[in-house]
N, C-alpha and C. Protein backbone atom coordinates (compact mmCIF):
# COMPACT_ATOMS: atom_id res chain seq x y z
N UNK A 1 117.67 118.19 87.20
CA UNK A 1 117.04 116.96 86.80
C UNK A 1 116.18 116.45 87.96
N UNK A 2 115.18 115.61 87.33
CA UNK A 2 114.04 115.35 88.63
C UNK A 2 114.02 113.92 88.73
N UNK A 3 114.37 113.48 89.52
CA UNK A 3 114.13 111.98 90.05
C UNK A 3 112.36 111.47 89.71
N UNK A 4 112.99 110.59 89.04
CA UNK A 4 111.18 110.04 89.06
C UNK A 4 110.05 109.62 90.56
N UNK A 5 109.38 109.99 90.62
CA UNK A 5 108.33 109.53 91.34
C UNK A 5 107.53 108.32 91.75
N UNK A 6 107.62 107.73 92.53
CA UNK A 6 106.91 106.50 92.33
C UNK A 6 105.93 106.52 93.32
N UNK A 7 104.96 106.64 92.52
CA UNK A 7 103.07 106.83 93.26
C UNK A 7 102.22 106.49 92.46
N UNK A 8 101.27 105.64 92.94
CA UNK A 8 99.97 105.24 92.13
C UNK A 8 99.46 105.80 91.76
N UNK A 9 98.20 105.55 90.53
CA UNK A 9 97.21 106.01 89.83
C UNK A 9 96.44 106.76 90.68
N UNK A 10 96.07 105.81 91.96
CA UNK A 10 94.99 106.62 93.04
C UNK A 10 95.51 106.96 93.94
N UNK A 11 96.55 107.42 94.00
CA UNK A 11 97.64 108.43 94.57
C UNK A 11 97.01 109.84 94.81
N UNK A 12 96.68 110.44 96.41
CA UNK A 12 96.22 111.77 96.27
C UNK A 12 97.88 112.98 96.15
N UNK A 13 98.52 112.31 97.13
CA UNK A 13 99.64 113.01 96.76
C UNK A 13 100.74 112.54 95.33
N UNK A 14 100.69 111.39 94.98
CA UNK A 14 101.16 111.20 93.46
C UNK A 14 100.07 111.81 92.62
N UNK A 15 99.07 112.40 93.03
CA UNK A 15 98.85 113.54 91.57
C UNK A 15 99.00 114.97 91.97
N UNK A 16 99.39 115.28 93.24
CA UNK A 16 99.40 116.74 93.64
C UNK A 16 101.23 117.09 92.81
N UNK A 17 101.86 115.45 93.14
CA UNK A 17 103.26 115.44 92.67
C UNK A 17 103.66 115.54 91.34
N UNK A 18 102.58 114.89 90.57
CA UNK A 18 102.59 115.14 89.07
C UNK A 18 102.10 117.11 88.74
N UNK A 19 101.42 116.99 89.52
CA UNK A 19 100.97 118.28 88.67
C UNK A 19 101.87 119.28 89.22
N UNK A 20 103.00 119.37 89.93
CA UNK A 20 103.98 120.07 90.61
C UNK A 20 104.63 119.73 89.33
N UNK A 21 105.46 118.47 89.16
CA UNK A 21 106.43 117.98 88.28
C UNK A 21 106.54 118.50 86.72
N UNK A 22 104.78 118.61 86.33
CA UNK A 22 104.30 119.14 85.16
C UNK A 22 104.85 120.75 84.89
N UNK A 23 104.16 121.50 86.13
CA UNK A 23 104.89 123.13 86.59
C UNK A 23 106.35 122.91 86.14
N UNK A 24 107.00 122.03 86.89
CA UNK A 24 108.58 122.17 86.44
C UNK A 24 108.99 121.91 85.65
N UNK A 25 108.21 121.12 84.94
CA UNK A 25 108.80 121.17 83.49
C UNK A 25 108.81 121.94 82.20
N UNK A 26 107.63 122.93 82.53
CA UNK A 26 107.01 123.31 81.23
C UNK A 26 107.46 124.99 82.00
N UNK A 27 108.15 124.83 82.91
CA UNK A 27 108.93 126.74 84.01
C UNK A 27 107.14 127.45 83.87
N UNK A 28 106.55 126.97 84.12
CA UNK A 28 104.92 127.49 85.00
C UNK A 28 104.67 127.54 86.24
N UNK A 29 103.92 128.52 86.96
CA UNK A 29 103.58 128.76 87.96
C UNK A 29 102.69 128.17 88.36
N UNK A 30 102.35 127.71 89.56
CA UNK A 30 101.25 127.50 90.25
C UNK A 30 100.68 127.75 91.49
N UNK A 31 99.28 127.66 91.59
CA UNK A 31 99.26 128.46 92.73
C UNK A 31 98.38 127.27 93.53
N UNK A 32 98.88 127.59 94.71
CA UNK A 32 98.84 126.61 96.18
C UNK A 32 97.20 126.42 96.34
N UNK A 33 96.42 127.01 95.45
CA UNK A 33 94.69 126.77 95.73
C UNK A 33 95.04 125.30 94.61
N UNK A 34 95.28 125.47 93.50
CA UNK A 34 95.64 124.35 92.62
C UNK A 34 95.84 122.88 93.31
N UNK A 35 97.11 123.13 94.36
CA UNK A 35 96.94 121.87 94.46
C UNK A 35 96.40 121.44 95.89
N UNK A 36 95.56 122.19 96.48
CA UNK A 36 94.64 122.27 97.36
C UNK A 36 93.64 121.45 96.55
N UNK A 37 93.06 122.04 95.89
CA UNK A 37 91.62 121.42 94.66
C UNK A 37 92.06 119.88 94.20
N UNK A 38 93.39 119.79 94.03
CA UNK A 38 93.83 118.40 93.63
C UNK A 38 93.35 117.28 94.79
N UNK A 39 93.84 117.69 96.00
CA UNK A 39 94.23 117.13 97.46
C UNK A 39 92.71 116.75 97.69
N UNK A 40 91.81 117.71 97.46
CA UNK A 40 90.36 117.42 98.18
C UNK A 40 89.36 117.34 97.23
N UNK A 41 89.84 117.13 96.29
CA UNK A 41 88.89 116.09 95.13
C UNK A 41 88.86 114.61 95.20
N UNK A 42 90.02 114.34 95.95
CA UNK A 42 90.75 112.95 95.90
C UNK A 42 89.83 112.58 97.25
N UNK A 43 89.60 113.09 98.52
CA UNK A 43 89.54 112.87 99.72
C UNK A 43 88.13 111.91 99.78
N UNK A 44 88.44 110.56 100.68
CA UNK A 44 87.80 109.62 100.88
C UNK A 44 87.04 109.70 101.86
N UNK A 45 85.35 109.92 101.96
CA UNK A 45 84.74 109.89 102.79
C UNK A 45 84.10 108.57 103.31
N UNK A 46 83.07 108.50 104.47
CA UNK A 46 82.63 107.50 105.06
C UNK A 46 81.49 108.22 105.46
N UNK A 47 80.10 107.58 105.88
CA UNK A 47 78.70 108.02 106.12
C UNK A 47 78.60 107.64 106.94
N UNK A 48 78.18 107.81 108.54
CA UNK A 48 77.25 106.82 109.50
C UNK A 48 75.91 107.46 109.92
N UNK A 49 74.75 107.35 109.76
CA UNK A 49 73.84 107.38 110.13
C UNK A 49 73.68 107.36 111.54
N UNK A 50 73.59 108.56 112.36
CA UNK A 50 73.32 108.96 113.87
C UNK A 50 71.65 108.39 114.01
N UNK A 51 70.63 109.12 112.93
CA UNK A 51 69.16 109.08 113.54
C UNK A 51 68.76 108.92 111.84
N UNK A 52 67.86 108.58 111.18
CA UNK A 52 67.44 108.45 110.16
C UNK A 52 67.65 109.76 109.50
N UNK A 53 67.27 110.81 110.33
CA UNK A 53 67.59 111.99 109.11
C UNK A 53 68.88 112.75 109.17
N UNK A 54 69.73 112.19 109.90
CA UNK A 54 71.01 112.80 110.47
C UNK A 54 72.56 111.73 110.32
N UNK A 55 73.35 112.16 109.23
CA UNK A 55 74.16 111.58 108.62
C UNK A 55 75.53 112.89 109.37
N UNK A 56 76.91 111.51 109.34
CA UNK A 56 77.89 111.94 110.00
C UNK A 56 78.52 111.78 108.78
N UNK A 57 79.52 112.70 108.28
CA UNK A 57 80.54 112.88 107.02
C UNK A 57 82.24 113.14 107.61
N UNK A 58 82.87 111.96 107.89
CA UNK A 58 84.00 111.59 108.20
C UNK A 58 85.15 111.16 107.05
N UNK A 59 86.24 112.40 106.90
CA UNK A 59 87.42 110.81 106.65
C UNK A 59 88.04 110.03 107.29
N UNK A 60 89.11 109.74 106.95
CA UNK A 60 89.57 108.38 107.88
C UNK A 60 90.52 108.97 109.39
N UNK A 61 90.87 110.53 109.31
CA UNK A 61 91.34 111.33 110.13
C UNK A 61 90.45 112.77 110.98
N UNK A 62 89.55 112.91 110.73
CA UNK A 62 88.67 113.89 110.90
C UNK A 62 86.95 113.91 110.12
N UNK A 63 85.84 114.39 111.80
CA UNK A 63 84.70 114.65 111.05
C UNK A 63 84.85 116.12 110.01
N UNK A 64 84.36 115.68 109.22
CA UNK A 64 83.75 117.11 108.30
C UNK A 64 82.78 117.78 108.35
N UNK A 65 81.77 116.96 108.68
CA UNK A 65 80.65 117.57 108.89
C UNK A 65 79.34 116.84 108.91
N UNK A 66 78.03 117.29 108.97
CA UNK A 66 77.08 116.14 109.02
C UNK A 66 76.11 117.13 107.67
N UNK A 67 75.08 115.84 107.56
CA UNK A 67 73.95 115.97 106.91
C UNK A 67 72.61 115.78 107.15
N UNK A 68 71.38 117.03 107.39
CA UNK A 68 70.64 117.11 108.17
C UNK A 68 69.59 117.05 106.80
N UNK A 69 68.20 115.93 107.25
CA UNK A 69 67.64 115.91 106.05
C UNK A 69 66.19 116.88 106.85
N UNK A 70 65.81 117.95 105.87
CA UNK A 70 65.11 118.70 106.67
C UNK A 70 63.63 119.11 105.24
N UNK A 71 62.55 118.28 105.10
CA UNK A 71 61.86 118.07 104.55
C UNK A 71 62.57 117.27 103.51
N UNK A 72 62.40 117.82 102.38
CA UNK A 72 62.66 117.76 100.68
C UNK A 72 63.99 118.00 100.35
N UNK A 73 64.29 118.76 101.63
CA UNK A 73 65.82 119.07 101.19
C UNK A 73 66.88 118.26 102.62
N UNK A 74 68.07 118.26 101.92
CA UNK A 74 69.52 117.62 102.92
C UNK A 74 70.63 119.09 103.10
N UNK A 75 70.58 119.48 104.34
CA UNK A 75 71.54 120.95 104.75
C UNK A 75 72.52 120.18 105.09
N UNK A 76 73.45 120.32 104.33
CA UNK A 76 75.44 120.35 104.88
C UNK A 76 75.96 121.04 105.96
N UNK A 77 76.12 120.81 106.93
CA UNK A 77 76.89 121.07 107.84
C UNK A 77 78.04 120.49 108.37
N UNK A 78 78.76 122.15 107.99
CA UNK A 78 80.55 121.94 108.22
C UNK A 78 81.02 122.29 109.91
N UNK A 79 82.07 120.94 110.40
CA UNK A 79 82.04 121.63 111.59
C UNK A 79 82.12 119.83 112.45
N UNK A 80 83.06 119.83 113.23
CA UNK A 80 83.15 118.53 113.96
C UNK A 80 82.20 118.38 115.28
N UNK A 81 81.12 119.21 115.47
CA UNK A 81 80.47 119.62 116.40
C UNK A 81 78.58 120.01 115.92
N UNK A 82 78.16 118.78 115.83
CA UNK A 82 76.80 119.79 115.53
C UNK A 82 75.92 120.99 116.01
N UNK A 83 76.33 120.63 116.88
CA UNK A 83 75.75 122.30 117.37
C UNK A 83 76.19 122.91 117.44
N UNK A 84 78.01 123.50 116.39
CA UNK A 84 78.44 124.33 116.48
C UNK A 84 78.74 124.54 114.59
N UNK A 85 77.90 123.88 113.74
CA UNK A 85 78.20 123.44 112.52
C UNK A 85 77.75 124.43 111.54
N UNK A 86 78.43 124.68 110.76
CA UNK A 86 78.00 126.43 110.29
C UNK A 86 77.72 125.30 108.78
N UNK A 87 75.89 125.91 108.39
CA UNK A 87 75.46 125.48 107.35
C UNK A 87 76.37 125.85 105.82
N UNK A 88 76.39 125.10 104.95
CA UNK A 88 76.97 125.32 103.97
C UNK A 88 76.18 125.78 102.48
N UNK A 89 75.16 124.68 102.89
CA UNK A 89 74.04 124.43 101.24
C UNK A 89 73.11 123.81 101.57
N UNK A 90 72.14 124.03 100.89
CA UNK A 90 71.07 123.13 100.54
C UNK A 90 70.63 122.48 99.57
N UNK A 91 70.81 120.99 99.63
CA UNK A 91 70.69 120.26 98.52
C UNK A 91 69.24 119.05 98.49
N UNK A 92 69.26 119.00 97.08
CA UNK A 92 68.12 118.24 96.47
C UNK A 92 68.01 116.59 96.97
N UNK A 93 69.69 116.07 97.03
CA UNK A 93 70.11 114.41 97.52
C UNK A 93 70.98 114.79 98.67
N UNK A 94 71.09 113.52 99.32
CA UNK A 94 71.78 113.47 100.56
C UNK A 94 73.05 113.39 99.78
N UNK A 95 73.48 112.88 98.44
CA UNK A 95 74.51 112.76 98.05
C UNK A 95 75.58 113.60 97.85
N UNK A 96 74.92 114.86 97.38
CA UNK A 96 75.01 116.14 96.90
C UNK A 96 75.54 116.65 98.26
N UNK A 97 75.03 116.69 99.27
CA UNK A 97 75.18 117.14 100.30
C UNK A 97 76.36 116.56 100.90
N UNK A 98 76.54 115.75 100.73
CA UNK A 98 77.78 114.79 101.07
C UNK A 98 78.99 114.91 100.52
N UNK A 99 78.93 115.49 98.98
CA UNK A 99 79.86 115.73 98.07
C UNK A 99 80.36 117.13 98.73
N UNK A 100 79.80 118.29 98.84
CA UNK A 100 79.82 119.39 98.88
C UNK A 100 80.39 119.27 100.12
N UNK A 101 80.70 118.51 101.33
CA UNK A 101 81.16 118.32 102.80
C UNK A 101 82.37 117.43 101.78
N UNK A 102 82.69 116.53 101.21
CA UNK A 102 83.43 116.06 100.98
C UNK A 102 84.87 117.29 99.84
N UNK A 103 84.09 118.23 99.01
CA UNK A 103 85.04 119.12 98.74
C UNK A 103 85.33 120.06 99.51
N UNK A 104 84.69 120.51 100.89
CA UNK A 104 85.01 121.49 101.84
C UNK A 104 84.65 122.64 101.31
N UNK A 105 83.89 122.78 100.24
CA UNK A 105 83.80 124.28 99.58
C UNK A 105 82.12 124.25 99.90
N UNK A 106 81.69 125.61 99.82
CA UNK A 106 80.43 126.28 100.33
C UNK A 106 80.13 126.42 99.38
């Protein structure tokens, strides 16, 4: 028997906990990318503007990476170090670019 849970709606780990709880109930497997994808969908970023075309992508524990606006387009760079920041994408909005540093995926 499973003790209930008590975690909010905007709970990143009360939904990694639900969707564990769900697995145990229904005897399903899951696999640890699952609730990886849960964890960093949820993750709360912050923007600061270094130079007009150069954006810093922080959560509240670690940089992620920055955003370099380079004509028409905004390059993601992953990496707490800009000059050591291994490009990810190239995107159309700074937003996009921001998202894509905010899911950690390339």
């Amino acid at each position: 028997m499973t003790e209930p849970i008590d975690a909010t709606q905007t709970s990143t780990t009360g939904d990694a906990r639900r969707i564990v709880e769900l697995a145990a109930a229904t005897n399903t497997t899951m696999s640890n990318q699952l609730l990886l994808d849960t964890l960093r969908r949820s993750a709360r970023v912050t923007t600061r503007h270094i130079r007009t075309d150069f954006v810093e992508v922080a959560t509240a524990s670690a940089v992620l990476g920055y955003v370099c606006r380079q004509g028409s387009e905004y390059t993601a760079l992953r990496g707490d170090d800009p000059a050591w920041a291994q490009e990810i994408g190239r995107y159309g909005t700074e937003s996009l670019a921001v998202e894509a540093l905010r899911m950690r995926r390339a």
